[in-house]
Protein backbone atom coordinates (compact mmCIF):
# COMPACT_ATOMS: atom_id res chain seq x y z
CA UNK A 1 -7.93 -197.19 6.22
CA UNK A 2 -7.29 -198.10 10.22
CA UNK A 3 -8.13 -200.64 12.47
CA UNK A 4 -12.57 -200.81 12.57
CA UNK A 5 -14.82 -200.19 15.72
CA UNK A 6 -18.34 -201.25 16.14
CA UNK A 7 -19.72 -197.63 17.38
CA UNK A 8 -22.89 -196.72 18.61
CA UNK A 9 -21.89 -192.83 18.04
CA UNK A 10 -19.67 -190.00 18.54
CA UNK A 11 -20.36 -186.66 19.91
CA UNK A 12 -17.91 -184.29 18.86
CA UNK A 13 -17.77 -181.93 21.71
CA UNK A 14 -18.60 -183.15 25.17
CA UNK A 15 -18.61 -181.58 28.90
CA UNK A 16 -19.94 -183.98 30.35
CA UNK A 17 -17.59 -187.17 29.81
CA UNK A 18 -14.61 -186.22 31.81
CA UNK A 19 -12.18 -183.28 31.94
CA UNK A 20 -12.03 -180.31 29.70
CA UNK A 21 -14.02 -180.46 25.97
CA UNK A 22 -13.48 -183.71 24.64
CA UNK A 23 -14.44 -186.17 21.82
CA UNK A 24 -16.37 -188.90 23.38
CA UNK A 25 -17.12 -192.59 21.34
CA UNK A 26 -19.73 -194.34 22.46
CA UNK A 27 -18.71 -198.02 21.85
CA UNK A 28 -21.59 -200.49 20.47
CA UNK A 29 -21.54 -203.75 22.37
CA UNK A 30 -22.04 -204.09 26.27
CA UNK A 31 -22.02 -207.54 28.43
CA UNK A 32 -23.23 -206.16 31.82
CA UNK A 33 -26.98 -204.66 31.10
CA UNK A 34 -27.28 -202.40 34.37
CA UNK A 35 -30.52 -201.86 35.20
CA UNK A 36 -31.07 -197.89 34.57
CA UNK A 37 -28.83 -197.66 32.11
CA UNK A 38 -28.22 -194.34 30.24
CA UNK A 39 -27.40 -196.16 27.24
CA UNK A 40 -29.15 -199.36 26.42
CA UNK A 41 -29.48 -199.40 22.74
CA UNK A 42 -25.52 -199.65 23.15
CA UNK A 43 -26.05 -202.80 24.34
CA UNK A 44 -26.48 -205.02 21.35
CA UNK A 45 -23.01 -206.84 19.71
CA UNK A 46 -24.82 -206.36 16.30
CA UNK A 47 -22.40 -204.11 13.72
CA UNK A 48 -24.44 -200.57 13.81
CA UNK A 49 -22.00 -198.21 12.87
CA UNK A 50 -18.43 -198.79 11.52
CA UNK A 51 -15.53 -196.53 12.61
CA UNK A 52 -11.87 -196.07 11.72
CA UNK A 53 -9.92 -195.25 14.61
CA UNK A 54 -7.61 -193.11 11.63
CA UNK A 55 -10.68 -191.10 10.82
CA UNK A 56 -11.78 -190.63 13.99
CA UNK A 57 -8.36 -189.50 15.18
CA UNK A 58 -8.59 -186.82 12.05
CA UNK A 59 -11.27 -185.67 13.26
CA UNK A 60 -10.05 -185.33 16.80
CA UNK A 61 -7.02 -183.69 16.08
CA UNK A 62 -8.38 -181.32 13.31
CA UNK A 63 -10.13 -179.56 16.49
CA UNK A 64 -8.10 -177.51 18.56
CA UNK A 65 -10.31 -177.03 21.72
CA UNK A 66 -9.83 -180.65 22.48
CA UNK A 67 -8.40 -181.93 25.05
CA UNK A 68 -8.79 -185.56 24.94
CA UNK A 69 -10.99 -188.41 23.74
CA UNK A 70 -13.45 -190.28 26.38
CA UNK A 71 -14.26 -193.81 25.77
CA UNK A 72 -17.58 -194.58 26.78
CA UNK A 73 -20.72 -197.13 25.70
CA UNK A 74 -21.82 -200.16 25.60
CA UNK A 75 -18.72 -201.57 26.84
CA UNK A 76 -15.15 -199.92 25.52
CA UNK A 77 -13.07 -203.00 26.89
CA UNK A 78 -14.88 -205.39 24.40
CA UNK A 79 -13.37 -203.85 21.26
CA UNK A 80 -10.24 -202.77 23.62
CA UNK A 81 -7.67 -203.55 20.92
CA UNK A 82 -8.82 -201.02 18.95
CA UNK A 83 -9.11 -198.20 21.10
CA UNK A 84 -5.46 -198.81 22.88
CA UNK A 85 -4.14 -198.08 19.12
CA UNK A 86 -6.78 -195.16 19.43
CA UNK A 87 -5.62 -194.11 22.55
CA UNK A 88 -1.95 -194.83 21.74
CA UNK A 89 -2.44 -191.96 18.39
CA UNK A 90 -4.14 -189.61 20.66
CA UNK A 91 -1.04 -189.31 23.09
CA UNK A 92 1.16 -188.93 20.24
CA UNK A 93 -0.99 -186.15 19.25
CA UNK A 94 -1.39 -184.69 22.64
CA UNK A 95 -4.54 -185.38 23.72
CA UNK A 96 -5.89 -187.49 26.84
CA UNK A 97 -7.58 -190.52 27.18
CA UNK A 98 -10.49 -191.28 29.64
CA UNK A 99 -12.49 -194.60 28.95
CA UNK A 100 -15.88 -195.48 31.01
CA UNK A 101 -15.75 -199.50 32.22
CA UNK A 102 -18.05 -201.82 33.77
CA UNK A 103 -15.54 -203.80 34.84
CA UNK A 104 -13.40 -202.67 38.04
CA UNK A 105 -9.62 -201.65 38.01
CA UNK A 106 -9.29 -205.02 39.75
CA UNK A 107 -11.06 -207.29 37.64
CA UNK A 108 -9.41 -205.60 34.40
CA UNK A 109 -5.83 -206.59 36.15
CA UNK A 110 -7.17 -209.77 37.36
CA UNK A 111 -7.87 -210.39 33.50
CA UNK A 112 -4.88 -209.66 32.21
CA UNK A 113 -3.66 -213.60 31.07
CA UNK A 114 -7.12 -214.01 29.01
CA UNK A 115 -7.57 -210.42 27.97
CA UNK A 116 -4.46 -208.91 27.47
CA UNK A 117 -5.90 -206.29 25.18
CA UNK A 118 -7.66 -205.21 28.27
CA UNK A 119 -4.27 -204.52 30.29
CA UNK A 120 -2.99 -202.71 26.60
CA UNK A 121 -6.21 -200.14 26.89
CA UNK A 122 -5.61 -200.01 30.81
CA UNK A 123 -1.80 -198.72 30.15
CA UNK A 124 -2.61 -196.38 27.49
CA UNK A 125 -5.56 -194.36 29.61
CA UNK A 126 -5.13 -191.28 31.56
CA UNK A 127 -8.62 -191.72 33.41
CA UNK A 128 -10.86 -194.60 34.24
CA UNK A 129 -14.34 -194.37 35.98
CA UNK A 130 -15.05 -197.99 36.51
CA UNK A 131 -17.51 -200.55 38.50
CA UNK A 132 -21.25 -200.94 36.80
CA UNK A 133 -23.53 -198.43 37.13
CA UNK A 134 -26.01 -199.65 40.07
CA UNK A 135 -29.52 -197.69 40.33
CA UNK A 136 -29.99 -197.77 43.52
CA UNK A 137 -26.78 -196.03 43.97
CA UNK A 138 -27.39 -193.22 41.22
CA UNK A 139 -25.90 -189.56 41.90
CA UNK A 140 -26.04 -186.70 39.94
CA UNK A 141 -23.51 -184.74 41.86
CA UNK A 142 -20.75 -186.90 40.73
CA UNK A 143 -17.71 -185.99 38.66
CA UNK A 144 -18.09 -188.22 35.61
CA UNK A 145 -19.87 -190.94 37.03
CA UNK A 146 -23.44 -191.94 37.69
CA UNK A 147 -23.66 -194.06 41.05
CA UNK A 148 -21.43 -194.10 44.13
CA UNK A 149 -20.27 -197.18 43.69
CA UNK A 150 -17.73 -195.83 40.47
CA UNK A 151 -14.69 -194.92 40.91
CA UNK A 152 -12.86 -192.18 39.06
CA UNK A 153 -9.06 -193.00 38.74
CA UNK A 154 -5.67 -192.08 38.07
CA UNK A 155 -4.86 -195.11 35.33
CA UNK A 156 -1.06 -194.26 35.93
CA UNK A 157 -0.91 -193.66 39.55
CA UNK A 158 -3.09 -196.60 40.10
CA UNK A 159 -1.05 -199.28 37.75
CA UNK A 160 1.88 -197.91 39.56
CA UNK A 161 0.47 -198.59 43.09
CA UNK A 162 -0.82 -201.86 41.75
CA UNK A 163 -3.94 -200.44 43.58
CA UNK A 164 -6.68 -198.12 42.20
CA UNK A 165 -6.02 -194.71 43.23
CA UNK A 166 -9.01 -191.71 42.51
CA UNK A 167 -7.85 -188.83 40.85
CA UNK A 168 -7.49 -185.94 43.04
CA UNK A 169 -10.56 -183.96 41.89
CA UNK A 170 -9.74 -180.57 43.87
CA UNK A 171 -6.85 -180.07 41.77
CA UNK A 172 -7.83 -182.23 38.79
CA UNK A 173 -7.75 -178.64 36.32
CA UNK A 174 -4.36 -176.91 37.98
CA UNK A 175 -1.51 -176.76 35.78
CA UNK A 176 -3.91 -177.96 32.73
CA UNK A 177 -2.66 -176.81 29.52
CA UNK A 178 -3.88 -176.69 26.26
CA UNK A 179 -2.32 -178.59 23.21
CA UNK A 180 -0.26 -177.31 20.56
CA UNK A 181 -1.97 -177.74 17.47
């Protein structure tokens, strides 16, 4: 058996949580409480569902439509040890990693000393849509995110820059390929 995660669920197949069809695991646990949040029952740190990130990554890589896994919640960075070995297994097996924060790219750098598990997650993502989800500021014509004030970045590009950088959504599906399963 692998490494546990407190989940809220898992849906299987999902459009919706970031490019191509992907697994997405919604994380139980969540510090920041927006108000309008799609998810609040996520919010509580109380164990609700156990997962094994082994199992999980069976599962993943059993289907060959995905693309990647999306890490969404509650909040993915509080159980990010887990899901950077998650993440880690799914490049191996050639899938993608997005993961959903509250945080910002800044304040998960600026964290790095007390949470280094945070900066671990941070390297071993593809995508990050980041920053709280504010009402007031709610979109639905956004790629992947639900207010304005989110960000949807290029993890490598952006640790590279040492700045966050957006992924270049005009050309984020050119030259995507499928896995080899």
């Amino acid at each position: 058996m692998g490494t546990k995660l407190n989940l809220s669920g898992v849906v299987s197949e999902s459009i919706v949580d970031g490019p191509g069809i992907r697994m997405t695991i919604f994380t139980q646990g969540c510090p920041h409480h927006c108000k309008g949040c799609h998810n609040p029952e996520t919010w509580a740190f109380e164990p609700r569902h156990p997962g094994d990130v082994d199992k999980i990554l069976k599962v993943a890589v059993s289907n060959p439509i995905l693309q990647g896994l999306t890490f969404s919640g509650g909040e993915p960075f509080c159980q990010a040890e887990a899901l950077a070995e998650l993440a880690v297994k799914c490049h191996e097996n050639g899938l993608n990693v997005m993961s959903y924060t509250g945080y910002t790219f800044e304040e998960l750098i600026a964290g790095k000393d007390e949470h280094p598990e945070w900066i671990k997650l941070l390297e071993n993502c593809d995508y990050l849509v980041d920053g709280k989800f504010e009402l007031d500021k709610r979109s639905l014509v956004l790629l992947f995110r639900g207010s304005k004030n989110q960000r949807f970045l290029d993890v490598k590009k952006s640790l590279e820059a040492g700045k966050a950088i957006c992924v270049d959504e005009e050309n984020l599906y050119k030259g995507t390929k499928t896995r080899n399963v």
